[in-house]
Protein backbone atom coordinates (compact mmCIF):
# COMPACT_ATOMS: atom_id res chain seq x y z
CA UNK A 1 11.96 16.03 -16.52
CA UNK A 2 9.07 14.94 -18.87
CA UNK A 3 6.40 12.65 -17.40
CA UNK A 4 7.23 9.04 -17.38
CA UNK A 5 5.05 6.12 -17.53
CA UNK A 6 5.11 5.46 -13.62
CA UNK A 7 6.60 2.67 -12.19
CA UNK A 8 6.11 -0.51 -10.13
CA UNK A 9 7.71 -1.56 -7.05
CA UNK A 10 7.67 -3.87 -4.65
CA UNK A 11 9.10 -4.14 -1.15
CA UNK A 12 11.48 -7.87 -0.99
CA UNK A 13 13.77 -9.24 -3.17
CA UNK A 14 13.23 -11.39 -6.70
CA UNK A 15 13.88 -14.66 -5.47
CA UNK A 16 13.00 -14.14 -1.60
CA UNK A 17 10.22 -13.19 0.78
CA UNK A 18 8.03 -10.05 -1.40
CA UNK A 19 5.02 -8.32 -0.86
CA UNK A 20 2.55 -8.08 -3.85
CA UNK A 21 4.00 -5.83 -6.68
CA UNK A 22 2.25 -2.14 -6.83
CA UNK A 23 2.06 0.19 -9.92
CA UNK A 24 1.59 3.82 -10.13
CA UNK A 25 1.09 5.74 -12.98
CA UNK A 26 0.13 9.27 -14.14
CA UNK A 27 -2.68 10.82 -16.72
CA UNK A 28 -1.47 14.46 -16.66
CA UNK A 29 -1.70 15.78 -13.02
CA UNK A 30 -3.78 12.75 -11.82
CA UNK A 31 -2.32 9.80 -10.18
CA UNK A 32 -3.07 6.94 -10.02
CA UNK A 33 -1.96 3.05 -7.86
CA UNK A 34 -3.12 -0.33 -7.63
CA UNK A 35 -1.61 -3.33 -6.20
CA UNK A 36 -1.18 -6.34 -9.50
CA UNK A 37 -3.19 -8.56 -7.23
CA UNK A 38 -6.00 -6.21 -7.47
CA UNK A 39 -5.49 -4.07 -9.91
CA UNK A 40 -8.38 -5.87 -12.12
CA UNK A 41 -11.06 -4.84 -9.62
CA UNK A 42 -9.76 -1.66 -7.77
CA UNK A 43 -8.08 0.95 -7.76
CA UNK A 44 -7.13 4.35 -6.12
CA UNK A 45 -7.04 7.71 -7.60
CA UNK A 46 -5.91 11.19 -6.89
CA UNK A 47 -6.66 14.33 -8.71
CA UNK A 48 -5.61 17.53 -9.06
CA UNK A 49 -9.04 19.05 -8.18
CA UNK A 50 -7.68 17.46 -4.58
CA UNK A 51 -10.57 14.69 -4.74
CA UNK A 52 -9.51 11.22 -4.19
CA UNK A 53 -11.38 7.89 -5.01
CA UNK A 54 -10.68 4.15 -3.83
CA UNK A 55 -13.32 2.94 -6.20
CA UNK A 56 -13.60 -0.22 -8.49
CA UNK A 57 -12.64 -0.41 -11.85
CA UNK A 58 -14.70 0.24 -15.14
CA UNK A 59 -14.31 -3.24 -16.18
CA UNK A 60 -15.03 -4.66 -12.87
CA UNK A 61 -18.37 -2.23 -12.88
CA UNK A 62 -20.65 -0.56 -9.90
CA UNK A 63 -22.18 -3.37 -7.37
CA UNK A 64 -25.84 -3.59 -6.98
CA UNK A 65 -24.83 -1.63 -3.42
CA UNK A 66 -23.79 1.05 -4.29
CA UNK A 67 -24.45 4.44 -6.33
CA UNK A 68 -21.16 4.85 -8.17
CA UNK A 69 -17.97 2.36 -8.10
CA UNK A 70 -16.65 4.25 -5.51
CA UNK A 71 -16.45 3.03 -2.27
CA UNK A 72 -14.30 5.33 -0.46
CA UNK A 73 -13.48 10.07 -1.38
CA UNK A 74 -12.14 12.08 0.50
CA UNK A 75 -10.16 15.59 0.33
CA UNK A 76 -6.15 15.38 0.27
CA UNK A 77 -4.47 18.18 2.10
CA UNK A 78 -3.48 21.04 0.01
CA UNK A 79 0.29 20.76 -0.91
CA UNK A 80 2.61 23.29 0.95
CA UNK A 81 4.76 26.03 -0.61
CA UNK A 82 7.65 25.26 -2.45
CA UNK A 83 10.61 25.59 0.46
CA UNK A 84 8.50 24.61 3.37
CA UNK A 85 10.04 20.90 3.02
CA UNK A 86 7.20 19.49 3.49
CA UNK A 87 4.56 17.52 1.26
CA UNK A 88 0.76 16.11 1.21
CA UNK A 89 0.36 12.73 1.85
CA UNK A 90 -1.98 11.24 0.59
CA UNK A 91 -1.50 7.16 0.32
CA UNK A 92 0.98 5.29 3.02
CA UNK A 93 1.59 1.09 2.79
CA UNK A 94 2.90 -0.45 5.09
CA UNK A 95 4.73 -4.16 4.08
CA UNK A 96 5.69 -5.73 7.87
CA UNK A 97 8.57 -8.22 7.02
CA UNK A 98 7.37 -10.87 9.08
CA UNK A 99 4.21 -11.35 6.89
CA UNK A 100 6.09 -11.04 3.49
CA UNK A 101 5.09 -13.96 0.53
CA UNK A 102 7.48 -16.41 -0.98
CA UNK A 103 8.59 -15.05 -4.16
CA UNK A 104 6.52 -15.55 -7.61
CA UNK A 105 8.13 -15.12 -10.80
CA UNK A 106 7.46 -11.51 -12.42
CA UNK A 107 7.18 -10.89 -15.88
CA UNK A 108 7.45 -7.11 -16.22
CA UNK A 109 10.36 -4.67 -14.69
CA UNK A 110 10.00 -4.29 -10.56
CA UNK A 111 12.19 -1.65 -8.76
CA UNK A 112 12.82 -3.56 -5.42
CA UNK A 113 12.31 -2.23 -2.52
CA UNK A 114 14.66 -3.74 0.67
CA UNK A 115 12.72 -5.29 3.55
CA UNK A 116 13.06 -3.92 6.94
CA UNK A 117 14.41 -5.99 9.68
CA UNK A 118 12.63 -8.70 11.64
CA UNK A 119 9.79 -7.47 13.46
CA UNK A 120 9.59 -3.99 11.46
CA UNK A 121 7.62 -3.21 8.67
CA UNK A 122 8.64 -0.87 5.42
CA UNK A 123 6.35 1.99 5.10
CA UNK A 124 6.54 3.46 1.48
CA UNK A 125 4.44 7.26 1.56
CA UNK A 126 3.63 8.48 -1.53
CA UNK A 127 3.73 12.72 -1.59
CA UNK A 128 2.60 15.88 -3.70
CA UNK A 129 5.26 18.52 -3.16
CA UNK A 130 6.28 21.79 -5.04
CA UNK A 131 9.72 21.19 -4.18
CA UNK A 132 11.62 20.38 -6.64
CA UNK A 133 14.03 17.17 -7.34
CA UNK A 134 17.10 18.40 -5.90
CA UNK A 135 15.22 19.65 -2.93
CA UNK A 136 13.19 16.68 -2.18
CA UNK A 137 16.83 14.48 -2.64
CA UNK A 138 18.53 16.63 -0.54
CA UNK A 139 16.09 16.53 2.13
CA UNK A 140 15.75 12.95 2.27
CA UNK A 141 19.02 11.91 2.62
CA UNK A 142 19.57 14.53 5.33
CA UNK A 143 16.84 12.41 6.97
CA UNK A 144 19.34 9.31 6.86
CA UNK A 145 15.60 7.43 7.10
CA UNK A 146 13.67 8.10 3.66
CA UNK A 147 14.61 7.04 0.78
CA UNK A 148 13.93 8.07 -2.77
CA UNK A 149 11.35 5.40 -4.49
CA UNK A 150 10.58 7.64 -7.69
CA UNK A 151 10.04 11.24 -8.44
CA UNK A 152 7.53 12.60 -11.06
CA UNK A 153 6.95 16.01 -12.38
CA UNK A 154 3.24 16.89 -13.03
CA UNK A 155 2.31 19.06 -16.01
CA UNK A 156 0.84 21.62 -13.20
CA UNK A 157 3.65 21.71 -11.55
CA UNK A 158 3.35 19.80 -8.33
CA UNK A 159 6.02 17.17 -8.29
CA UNK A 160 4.60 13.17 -7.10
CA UNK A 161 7.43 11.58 -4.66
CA UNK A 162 7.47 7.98 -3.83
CA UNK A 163 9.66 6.88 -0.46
CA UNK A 164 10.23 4.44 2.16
CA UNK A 165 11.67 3.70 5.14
CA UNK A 166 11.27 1.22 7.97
CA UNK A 167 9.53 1.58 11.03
CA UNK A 168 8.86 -1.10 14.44
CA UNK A 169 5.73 -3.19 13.89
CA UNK A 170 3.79 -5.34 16.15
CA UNK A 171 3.38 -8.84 14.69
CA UNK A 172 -0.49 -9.61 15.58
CA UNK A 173 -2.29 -12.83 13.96
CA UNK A 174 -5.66 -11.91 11.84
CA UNK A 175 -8.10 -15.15 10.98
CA UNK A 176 -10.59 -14.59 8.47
CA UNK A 177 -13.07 -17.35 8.91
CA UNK A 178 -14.94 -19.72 6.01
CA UNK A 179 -17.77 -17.25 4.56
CA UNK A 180 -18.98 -16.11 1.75
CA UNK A 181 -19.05 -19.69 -0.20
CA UNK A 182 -15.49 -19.81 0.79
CA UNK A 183 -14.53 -23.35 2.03
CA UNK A 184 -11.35 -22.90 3.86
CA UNK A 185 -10.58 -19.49 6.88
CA UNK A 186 -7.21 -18.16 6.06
CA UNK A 187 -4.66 -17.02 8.62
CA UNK A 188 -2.62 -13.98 7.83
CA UNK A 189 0.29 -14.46 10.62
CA UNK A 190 4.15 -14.24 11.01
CA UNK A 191 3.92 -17.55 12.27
CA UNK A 192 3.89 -20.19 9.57
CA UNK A 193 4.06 -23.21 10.99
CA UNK A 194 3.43 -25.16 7.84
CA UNK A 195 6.07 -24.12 5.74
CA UNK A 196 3.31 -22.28 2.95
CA UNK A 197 4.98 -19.30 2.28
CA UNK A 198 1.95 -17.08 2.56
CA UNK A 199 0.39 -17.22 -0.86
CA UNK A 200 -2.36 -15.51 -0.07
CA UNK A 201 -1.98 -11.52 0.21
CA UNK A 202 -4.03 -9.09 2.01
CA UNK A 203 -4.91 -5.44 1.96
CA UNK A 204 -6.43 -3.27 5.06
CA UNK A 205 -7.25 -0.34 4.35
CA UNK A 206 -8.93 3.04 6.96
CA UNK A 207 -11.40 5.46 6.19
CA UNK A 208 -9.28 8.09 5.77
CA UNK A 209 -11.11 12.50 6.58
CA UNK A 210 -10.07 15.26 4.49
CA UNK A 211 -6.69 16.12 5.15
CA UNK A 212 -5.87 12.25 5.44
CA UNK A 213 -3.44 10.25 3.77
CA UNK A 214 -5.24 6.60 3.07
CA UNK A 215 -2.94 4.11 4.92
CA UNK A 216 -3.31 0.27 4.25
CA UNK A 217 -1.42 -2.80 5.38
CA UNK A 218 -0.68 -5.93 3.90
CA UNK A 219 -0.22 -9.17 4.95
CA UNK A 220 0.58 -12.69 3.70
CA UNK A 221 -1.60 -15.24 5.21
CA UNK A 222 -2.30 -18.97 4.06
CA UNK A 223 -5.33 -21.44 4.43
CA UNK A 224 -6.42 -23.42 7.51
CA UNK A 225 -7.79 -26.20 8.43
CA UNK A 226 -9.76 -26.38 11.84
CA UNK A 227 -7.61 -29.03 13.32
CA UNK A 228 -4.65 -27.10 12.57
CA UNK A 229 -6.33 -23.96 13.47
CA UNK A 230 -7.06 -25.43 17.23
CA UNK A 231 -3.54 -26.52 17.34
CA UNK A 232 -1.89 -22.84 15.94
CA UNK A 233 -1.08 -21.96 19.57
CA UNK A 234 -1.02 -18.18 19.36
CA UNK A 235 -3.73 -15.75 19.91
CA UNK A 236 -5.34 -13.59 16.97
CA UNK A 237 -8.13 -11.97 16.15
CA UNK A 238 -11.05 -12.74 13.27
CA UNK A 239 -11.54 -10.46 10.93
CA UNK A 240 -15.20 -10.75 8.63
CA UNK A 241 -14.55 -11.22 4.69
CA UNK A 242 -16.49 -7.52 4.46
CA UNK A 243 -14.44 -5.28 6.50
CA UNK A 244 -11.88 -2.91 6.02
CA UNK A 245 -9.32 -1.94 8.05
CA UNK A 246 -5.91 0.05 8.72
CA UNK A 247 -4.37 3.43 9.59
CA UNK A 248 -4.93 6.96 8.42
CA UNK A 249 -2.16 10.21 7.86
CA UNK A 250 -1.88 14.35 7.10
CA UNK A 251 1.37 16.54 6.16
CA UNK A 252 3.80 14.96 6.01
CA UNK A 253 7.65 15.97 6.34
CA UNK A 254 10.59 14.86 3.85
């Protein structure tokens, strides 16, 4: 298989409830992702020296706070032996279907990913393995859970899987309050009571050690006013425009 241009998926459908479309894409045997809502300002990276970078883009530049534009490295796990059926992890998202975004039209090619049920999320891992494609396809649908996303061969020869599957997830309400010069908090919730569709989407990322996957969730949320805010009726929790938050991973099974 020669090295393709990536690809970029989304979990939802075309015209109904979708997260925000990711793309990932390869320069030789480093890989690279970034959501399209983001993609502008940040991105992640992960090499084949085993570093990897959350950092901001060139074009967005380094802030006055900090040395470099990165803002997050850590060491990936090295990848098992070819036959051990296993992989290194190193980025998991997770897309709970309660908190997905009415859909947006899309100019460029999406591979759609299906939603998981209500009150589950879909988790979609993204793998280095020297297994090869046959192995990896095998092994997955043995699983009955993963599913193939996209396979790429690496010049190397490490081999870049992207899958999915669904998993339970616990709905829980997330207010980020009026800061920053912002005018209006925003409430990322399954609970819309207004009808908005959840516009607005968000990514929470963990500081992932070395031998982590980086694992990140990402929510749909819309604007609130404070009347409607003391009328939402259903507990939550405020989260500050500066933090960053989420889950964290290691080897990881096919």
């Amino acid at each position: 298989m020669a090295q393709t241009n990536g690809i970029r998926f989304a979990v939802g459908t075309a015209d109904g409830p979708q997260a925000s479309v990711w793309r990932v894409w390869f320069n030789g045997d480093d890989v690279y992702a970034a959501s399209r809502n983001g993609a502008q300002i940040e991105k992640l990276s992960f090499h084949r020296s085993g570093i990897c970078r959350k950092a901001f883009t060139s074009e967005y530049g380094t802030p006055r706070s900090l040395q470099d534009r990165a803002t997050l490295k850590w060491r990936r796990m090295p990848t098992p032996a070819a036959g051990d059926g296993k992989g290194s992890r190193v980025l998991s998202l997770a897309f709970p279907t309660d908190f997905l975004s009415a859909s947006k039209p899309i100019e460029k090619a999406v591979t759609w990913i299906a939603p998981a049920s209500v009150g589950r999320a879909t988790i979609v891992d993204m793998i280095f393995t020297n297994d090869d494609f046959n192995f990896v396809a095998r092994e997955l649908e043995k699983s009955g859970v993963r599913k193939l996303v996209h396979f790429e061969p690496l010049p190397g020869g490490e081999n870049f899987v992207v899958c999915a599957n669904n998993e339970q997830w616990e709905n829980r309400s997330v207010l980020m309050p009026a800061s920053h010069g912002a005018k209006s908090a925003i409430m990322f919730s399954d609970y819309d009571p207004a009808g908005t569709g959840r516009p607005i989407r968000l990514s929470q990322y963990k500081n992932p050690k070395d031998g982590d996957a980086l694992l990140m969730q990402e929510l749909g949320g819309f604007k609130i006013a404070e009347d409607a805010l003391r009328a939402f009726g259903r507990p939550y929790r405020t989260l500050i425009r500066d933090q960053v938050i989420a889950h964290g991973g290691d080897e990881m099974p096919f």
